[in-house]
N, C-alpha and C. Protein backbone atom coordinates (compact mmCIF):
# COMPACT_ATOMS: atom_id res chain seq x y z
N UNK A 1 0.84 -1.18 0.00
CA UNK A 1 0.00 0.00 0.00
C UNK A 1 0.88 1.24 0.00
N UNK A 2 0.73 2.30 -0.94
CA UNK A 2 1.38 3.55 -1.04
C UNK A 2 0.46 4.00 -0.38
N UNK A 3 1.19 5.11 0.14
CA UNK A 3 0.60 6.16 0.98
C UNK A 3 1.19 7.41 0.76
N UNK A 4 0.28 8.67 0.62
CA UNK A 4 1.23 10.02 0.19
C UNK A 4 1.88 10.41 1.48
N UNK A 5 2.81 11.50 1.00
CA UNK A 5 3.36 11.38 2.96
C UNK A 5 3.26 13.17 2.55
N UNK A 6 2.29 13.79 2.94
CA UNK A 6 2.89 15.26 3.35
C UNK A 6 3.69 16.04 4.58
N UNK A 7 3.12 15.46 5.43
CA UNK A 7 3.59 16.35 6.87
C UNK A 7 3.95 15.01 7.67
N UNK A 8 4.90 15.71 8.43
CA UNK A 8 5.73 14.34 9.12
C UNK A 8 4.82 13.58 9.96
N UNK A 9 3.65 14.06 10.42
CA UNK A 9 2.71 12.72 11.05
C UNK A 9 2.46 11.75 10.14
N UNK A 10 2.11 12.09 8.98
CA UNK A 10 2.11 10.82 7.83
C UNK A 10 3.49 9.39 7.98
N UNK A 11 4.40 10.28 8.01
CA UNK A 11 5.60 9.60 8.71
C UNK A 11 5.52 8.54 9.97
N UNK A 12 4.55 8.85 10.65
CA UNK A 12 4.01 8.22 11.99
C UNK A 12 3.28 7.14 12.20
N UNK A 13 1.92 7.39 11.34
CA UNK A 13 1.03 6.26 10.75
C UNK A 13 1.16 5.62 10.11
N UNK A 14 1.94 5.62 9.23
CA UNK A 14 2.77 4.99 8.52
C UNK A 14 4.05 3.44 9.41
N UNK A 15 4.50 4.08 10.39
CA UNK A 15 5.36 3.30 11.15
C UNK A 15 4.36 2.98 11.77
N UNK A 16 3.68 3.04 12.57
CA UNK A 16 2.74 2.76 13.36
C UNK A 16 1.56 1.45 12.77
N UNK A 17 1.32 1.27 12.00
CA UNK A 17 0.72 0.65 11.41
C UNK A 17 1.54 -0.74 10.09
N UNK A 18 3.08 -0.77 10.44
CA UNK A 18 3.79 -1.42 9.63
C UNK A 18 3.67 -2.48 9.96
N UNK A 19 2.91 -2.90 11.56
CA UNK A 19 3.61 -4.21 11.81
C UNK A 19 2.12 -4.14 12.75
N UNK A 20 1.81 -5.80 12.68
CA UNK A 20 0.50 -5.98 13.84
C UNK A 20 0.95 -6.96 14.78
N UNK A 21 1.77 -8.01 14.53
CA UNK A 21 2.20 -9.48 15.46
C UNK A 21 3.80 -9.06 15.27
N UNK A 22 4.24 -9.32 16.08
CA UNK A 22 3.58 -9.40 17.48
C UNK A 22 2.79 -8.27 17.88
N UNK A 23 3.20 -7.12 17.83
CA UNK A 23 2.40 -5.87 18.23
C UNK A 23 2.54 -4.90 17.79
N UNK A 24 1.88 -3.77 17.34
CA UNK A 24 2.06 -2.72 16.80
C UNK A 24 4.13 -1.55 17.04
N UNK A 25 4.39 -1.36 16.31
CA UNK A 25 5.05 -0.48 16.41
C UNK A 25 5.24 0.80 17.22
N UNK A 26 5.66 0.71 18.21
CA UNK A 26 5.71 2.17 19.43
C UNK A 26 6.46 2.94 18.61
N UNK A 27 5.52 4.63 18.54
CA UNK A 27 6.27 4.80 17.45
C UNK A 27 5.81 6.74 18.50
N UNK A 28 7.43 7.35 18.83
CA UNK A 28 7.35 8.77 19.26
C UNK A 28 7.57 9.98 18.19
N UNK A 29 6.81 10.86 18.29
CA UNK A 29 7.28 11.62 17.42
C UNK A 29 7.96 12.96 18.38
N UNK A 30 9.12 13.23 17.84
CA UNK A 30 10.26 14.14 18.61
C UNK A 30 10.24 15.60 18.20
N UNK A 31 10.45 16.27 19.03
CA UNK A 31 10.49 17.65 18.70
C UNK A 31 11.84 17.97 18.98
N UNK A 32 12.26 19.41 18.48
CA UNK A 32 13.70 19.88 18.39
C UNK A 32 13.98 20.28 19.52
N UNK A 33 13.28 20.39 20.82
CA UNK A 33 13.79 21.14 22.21
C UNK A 33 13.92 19.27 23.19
N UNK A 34 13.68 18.35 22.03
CA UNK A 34 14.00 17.27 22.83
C UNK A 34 15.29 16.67 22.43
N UNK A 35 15.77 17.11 21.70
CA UNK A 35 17.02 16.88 21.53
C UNK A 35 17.87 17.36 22.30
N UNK A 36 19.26 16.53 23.26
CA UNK A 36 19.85 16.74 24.27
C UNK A 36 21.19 16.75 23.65
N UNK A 37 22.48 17.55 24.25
CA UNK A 37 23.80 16.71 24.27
C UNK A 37 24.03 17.40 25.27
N UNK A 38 25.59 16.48 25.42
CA UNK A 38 26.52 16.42 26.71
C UNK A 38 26.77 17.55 26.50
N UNK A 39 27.40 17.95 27.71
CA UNK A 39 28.06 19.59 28.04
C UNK A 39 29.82 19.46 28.24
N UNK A 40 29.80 18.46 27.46
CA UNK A 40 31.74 18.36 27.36
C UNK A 40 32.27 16.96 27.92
N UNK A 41 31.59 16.37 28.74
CA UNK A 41 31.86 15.30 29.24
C UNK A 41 31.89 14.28 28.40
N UNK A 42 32.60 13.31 28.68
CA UNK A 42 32.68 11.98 28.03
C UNK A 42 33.39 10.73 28.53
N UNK A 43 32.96 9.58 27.97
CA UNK A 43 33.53 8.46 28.61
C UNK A 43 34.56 7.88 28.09
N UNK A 44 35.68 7.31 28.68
CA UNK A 44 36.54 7.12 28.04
C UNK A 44 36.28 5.42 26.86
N UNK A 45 35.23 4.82 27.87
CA UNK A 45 34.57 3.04 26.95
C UNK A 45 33.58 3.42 27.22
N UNK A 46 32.65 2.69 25.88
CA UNK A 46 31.70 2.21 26.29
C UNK A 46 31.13 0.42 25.92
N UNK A 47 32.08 0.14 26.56
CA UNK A 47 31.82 -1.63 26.65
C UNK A 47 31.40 -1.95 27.80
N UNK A 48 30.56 -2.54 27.33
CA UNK A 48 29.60 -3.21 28.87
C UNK A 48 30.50 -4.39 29.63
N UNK A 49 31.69 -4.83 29.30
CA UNK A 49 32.47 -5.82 29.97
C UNK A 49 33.33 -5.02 30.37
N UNK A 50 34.16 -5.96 31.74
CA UNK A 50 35.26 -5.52 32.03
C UNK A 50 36.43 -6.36 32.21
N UNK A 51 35.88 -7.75 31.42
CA UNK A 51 37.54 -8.67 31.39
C UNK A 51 37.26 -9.28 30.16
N UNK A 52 38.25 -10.78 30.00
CA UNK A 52 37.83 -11.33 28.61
C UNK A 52 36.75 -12.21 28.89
N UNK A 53 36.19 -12.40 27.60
CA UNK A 53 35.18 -13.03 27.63
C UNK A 53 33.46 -12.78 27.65
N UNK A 54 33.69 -10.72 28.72
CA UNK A 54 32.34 -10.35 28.31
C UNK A 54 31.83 -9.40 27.14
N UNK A 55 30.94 -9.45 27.18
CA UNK A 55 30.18 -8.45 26.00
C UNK A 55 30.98 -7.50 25.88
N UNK A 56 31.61 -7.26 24.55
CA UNK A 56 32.27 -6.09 23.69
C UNK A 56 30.98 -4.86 23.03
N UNK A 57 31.87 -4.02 22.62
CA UNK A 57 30.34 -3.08 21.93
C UNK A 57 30.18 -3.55 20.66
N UNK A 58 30.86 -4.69 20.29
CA UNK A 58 29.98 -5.35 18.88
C UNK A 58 28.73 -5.97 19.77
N UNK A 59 28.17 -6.22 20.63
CA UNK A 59 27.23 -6.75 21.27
C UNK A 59 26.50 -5.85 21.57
N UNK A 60 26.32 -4.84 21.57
CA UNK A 60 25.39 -3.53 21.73
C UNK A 60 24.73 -3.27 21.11
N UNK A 61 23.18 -3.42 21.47
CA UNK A 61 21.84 -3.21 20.49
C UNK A 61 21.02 -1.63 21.11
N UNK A 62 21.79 -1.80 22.34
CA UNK A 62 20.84 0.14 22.52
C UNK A 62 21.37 0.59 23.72
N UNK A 63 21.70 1.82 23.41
CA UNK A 63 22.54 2.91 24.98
C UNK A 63 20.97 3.80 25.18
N UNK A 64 21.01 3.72 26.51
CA UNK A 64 20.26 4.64 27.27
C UNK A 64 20.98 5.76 27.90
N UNK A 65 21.20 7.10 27.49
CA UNK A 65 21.11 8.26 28.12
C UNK A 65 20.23 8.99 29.27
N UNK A 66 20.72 8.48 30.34
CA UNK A 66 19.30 9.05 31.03
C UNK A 66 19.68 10.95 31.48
N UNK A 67 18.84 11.40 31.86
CA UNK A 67 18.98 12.83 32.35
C UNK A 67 19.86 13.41 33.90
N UNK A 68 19.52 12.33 34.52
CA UNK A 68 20.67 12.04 35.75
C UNK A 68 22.40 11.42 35.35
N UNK A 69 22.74 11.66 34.01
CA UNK A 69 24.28 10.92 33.71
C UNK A 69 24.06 9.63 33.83
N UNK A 70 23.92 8.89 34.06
CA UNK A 70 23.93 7.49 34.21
C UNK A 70 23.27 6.69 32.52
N UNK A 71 24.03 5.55 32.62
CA UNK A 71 23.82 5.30 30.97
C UNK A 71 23.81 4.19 31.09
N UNK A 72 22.73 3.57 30.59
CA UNK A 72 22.24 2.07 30.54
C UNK A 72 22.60 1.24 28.61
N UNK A 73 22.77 0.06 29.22
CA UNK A 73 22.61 -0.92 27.71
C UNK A 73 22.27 -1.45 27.48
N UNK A 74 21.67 -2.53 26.45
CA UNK A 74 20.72 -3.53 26.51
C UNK A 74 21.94 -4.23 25.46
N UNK A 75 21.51 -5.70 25.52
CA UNK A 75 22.48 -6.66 24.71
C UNK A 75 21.68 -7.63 23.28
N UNK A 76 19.83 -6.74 23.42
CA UNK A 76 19.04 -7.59 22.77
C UNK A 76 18.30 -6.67 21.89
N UNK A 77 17.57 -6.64 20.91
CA UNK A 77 16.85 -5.86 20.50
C UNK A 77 14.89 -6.17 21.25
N UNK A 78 15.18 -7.04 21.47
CA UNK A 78 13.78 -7.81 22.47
C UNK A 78 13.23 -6.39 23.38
N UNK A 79 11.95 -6.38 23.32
CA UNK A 79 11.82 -4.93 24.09
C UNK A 79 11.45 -5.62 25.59
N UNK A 80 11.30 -6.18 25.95
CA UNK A 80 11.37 -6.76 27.01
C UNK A 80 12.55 -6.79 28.07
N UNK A 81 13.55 -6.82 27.14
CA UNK A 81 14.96 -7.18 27.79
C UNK A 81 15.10 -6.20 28.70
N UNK A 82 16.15 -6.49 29.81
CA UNK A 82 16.51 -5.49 30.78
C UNK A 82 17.47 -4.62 30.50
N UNK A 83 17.71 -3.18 30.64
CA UNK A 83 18.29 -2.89 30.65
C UNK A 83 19.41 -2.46 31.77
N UNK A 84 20.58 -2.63 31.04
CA UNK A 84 21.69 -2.84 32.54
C UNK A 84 22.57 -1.42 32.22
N UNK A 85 23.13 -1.40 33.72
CA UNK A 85 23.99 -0.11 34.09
C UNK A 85 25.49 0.13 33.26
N UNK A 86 25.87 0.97 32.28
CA UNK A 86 27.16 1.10 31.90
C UNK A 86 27.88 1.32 32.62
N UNK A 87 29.17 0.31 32.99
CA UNK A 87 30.30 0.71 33.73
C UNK A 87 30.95 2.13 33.53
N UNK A 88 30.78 3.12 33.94
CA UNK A 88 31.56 4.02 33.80
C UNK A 88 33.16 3.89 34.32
N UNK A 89 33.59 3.74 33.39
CA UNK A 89 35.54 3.75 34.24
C UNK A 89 36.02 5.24 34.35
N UNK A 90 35.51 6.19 33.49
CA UNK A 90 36.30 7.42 33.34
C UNK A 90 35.16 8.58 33.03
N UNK A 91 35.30 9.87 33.22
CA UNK A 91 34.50 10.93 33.46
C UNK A 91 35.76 11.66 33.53
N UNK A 92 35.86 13.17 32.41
CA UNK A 92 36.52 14.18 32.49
C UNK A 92 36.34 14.86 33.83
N UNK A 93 37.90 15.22 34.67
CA UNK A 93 37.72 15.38 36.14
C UNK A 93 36.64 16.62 36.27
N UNK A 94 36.28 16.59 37.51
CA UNK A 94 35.73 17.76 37.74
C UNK A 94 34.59 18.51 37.09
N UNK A 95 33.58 17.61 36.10
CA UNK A 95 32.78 17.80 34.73
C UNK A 95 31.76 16.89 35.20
N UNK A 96 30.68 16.90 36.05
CA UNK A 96 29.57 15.82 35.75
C UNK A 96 29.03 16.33 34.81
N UNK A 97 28.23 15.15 34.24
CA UNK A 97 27.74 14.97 33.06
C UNK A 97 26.32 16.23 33.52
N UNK A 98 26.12 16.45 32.20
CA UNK A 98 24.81 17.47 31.95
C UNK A 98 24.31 17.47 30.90
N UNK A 99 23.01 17.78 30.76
CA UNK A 99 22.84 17.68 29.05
C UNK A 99 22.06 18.92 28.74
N UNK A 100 21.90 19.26 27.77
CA UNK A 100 21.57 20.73 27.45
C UNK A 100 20.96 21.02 26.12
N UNK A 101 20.34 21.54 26.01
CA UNK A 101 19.47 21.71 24.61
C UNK A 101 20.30 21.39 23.61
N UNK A 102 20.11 20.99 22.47
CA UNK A 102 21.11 20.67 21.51
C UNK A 102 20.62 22.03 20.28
N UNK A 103 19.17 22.59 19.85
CA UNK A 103 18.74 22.78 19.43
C UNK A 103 17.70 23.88 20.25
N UNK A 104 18.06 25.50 20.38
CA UNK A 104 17.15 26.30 21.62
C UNK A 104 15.77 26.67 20.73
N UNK A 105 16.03 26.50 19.28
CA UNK A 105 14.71 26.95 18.74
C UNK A 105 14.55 25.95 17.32
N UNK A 106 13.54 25.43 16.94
CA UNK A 106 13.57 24.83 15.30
C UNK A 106 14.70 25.29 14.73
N UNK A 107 15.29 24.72 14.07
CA UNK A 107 15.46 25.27 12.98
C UNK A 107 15.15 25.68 11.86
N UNK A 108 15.65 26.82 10.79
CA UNK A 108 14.69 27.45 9.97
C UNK A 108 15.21 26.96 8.53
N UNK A 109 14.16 27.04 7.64
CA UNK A 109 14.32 26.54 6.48
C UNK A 109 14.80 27.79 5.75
N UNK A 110 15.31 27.51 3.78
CA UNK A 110 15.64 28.71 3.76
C UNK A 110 14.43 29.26 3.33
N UNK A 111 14.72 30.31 2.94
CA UNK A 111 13.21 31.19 2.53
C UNK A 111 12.51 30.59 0.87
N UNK A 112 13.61 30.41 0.23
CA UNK A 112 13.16 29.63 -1.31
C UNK A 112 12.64 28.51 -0.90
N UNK A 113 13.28 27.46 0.11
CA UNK A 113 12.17 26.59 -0.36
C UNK A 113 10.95 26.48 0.94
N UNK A 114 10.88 27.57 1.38
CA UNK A 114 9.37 27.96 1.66
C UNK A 114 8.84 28.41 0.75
N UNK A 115 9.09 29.01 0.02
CA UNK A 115 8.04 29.56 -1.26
C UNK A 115 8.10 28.59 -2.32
N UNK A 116 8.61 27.40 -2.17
CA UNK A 116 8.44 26.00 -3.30
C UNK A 116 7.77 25.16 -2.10
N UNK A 117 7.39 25.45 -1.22
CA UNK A 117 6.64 24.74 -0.26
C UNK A 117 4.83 25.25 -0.41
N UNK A 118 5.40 26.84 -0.35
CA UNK A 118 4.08 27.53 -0.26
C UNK A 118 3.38 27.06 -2.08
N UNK A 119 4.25 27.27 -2.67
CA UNK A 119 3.45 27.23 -4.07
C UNK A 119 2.95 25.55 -4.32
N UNK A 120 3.06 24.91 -3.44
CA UNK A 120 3.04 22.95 -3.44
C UNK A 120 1.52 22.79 -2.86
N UNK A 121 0.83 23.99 -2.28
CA UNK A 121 0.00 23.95 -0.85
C UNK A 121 -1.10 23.62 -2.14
N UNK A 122 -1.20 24.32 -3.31
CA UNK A 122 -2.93 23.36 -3.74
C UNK A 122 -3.31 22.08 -4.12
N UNK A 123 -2.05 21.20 -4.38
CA UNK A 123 -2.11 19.85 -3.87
C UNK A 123 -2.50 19.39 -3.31
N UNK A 124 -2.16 19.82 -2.29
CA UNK A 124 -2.35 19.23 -0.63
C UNK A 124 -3.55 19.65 0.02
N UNK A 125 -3.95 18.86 0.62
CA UNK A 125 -5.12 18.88 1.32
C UNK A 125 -5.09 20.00 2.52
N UNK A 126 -6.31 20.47 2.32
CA UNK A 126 -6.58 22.35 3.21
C UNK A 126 -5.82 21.67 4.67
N UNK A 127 -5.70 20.72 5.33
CA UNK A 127 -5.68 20.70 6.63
C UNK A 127 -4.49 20.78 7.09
N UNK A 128 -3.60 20.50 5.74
CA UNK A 128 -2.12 20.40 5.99
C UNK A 128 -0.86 22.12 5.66
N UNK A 129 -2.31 22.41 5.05
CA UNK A 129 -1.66 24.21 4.89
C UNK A 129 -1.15 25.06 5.90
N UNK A 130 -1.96 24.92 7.35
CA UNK A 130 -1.04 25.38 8.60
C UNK A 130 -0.13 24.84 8.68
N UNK A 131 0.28 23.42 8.63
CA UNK A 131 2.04 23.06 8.96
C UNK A 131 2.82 24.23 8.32
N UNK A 132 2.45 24.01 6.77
CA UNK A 132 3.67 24.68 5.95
C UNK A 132 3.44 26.38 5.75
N UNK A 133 2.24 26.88 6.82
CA UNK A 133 2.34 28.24 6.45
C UNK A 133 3.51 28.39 8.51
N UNK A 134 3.23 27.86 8.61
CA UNK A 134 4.33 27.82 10.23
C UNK A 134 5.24 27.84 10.32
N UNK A 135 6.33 26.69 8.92
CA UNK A 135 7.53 26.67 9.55
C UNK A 135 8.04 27.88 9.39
N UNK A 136 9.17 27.57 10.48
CA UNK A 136 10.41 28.99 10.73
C UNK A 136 11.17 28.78 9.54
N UNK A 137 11.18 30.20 8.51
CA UNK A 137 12.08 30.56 7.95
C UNK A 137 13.05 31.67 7.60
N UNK A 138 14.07 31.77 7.11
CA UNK A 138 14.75 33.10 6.77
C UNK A 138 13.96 34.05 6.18
């Protein structure tokens, strides 16, 4: 099944609806003030082992960033699986971790192709004309 995609929720229903068994697709849609990074800090590994024999980061299916510094891993793509605590060995001295807007406002498109956006709008269905009369541009 094709589906037209105008505005990024189309993007959504789309994932959302790809898969029924086992269960639908959890599917977030992100905004630009949710985007985080570090404030300089960093780790020196990030391998979830600490001798031979355990899990290397070829074994790494997902890092958790949490908002308190602390950083979790999982070893499965299974959403079930637990997720476990990253050994931290190293932290730049004197620097706890922080995270900080990555992104303080949208970013803006340029102004041309808002006006190859705006001139696209009688295509598109009336409901989707506020997205593209909104975005931020030059």
């Amino acid at each position: 099944m094709i589906t037209d995609i105008i505005v990024p929720r189309d993007y959504l229903i789309i994932l959302q609806t790809a898969r029924i068994r086992p269960s639908p697709y959890h599917v977030k849609m992100v905004k630009h003030d949710e985007f985080l990074k570090m404030n300089g800090s960093h780790f020196l590994s990030i391998r979830p082992g600490k001798k031979v024999g355990d899990p290397t980061v070829h074994y790494l299916r997902a890092l958790q960033f949490r908002s308190d510094g602390k950083v979790n891993y999982k070893l499965s793509f299974l959403e079930n699986s637990a997720w476990e605590a990253l050994p931290q060995r190293f932290q730049v001295p004197n620097r706890p971790i922080a995270w900080i807007r990555m992104f303080p406002h949208a970013l803006p498109i340029k102004e041309r192709k808002f006006q190859d956006l705006q001139s696209m709008k009688h295509v598109m269905p009336v409901e989707c004309h506020q997205f593209f009369d909104n975005l931020p541009h030059n």
